[in-house]
C-alpha atoms as a PDB file:
ATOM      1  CA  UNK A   1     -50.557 -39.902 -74.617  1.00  0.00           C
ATOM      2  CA  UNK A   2     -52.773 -40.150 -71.765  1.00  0.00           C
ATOM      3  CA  UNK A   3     -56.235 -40.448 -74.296  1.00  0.00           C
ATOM      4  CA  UNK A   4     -54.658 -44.098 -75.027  1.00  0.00           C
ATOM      5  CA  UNK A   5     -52.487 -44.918 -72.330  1.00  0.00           C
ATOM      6  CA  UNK A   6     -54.228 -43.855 -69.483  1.00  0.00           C
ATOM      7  CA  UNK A   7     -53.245 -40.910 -66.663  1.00  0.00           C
ATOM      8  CA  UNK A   8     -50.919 -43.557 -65.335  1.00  0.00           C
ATOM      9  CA  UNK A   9     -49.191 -45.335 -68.803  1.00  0.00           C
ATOM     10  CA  UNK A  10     -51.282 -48.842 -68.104  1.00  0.00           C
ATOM     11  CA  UNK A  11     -52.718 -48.687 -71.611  1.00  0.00           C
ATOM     12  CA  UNK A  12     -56.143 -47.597 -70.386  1.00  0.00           C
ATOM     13  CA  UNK A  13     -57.176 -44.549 -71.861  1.00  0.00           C
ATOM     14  CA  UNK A  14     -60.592 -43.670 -72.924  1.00  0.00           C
ATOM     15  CA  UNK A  15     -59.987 -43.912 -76.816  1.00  0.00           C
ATOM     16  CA  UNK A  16     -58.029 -47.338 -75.937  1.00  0.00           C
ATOM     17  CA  UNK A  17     -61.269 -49.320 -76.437  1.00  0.00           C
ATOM     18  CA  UNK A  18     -61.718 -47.638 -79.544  1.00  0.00           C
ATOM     19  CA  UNK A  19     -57.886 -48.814 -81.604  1.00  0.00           C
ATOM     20  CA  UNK A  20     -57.553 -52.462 -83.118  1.00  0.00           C
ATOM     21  CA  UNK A  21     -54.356 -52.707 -81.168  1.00  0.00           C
ATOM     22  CA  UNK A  22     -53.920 -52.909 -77.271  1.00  0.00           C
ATOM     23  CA  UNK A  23     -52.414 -49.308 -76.068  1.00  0.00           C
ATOM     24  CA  UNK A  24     -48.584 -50.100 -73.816  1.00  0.00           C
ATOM     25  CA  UNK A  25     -48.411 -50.732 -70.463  1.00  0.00           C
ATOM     26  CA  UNK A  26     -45.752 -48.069 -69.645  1.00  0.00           C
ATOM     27  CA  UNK A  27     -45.024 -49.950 -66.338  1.00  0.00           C
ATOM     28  CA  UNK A  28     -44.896 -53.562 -67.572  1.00  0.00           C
ATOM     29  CA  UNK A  29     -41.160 -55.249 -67.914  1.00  0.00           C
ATOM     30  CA  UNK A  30     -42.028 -55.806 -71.864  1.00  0.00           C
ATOM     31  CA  UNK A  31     -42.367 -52.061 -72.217  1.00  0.00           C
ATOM     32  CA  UNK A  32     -39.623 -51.713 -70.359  1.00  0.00           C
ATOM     33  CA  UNK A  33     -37.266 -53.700 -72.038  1.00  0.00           C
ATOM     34  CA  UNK A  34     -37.506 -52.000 -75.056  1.00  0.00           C
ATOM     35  CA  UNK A  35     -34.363 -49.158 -75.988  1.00  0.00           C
ATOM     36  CA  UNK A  36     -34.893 -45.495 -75.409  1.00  0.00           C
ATOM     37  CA  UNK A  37     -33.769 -45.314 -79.344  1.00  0.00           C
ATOM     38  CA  UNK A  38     -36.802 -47.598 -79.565  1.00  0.00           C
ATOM     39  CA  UNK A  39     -39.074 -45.655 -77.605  1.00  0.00           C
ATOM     40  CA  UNK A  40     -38.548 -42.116 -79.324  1.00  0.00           C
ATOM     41  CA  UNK A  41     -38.870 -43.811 -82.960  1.00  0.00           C
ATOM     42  CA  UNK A  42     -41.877 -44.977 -82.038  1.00  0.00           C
ATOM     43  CA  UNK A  43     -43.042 -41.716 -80.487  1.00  0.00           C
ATOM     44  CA  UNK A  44     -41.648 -39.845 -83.520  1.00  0.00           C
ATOM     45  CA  UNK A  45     -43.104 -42.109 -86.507  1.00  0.00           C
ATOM     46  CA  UNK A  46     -45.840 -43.859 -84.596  1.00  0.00           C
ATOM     47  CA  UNK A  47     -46.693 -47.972 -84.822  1.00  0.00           C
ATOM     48  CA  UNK A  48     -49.713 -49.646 -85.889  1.00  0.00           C
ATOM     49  CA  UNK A  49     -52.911 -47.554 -84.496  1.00  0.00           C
ATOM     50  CA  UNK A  50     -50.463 -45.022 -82.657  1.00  0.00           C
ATOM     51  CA  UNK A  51     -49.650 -42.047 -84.899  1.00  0.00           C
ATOM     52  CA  UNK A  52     -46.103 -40.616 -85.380  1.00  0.00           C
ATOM     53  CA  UNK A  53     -46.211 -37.168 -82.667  1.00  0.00           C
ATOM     54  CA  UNK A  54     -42.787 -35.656 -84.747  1.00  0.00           C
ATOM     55  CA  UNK A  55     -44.977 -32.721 -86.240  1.00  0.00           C
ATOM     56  CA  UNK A  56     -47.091 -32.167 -82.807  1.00  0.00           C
ATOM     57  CA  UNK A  57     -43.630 -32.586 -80.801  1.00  0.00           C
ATOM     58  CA  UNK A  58     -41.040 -30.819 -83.343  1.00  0.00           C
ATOM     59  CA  UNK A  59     -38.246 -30.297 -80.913  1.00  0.00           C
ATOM     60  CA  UNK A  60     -36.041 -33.884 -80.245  1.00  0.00           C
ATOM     61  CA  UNK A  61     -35.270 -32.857 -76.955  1.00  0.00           C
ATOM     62  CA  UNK A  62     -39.163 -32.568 -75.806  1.00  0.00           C
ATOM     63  CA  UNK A  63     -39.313 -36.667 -77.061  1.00  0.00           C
ATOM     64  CA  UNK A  64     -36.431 -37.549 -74.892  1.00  0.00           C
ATOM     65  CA  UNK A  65     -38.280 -35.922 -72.009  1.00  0.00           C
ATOM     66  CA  UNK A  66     -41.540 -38.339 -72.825  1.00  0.00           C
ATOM     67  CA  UNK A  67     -38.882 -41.054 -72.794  1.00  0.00           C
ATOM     68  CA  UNK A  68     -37.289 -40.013 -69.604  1.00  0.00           C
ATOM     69  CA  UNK A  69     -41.017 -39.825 -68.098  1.00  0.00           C
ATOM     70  CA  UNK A  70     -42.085 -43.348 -69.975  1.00  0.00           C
ATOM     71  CA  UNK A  71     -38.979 -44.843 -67.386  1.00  0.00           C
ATOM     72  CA  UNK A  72     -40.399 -43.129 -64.414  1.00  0.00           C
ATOM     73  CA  UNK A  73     -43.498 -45.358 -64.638  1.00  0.00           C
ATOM     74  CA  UNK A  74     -41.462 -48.876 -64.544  1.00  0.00           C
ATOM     75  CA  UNK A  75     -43.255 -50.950 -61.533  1.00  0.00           C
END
């Protein structure tokens, strides 16, 4: 996570200069907003320049710990 969205989640990672699309903000409101059922598809199957993490990150219960940790970071 962190080579895109930065050590802190602010979508400044040192590959994020590199992807077509603009890595998450982990602590912006938009981010946020957005359902925990939301946030684990996305970490399972990936979105646009992010790739899906399901075969790096088999077990379910290890996404809903990124999840948990993606809330932590809400400014």
């Amino acid at each position: 996570c962190a080579s895109c969205h930065g050590k802190t989640g602010l979508g400044d990672g040192s590959k994020a200069a590199q992807l077509d699309t603009q890595p998450s903000d982990f602590t912006k409101a938009a981010f946020q907003s957005q359902s925990d059922g939301s946030l684990f598809f996305k970490v399972s199957e990936g979105r646009e320049d992010m790739p899906g993490f399901k075969k790096k990150i088999p077990e379910q219960d290890d996404i809903w710990s990124l999840v948990n940790f993606m809330r932590t970071l809400k400014k």
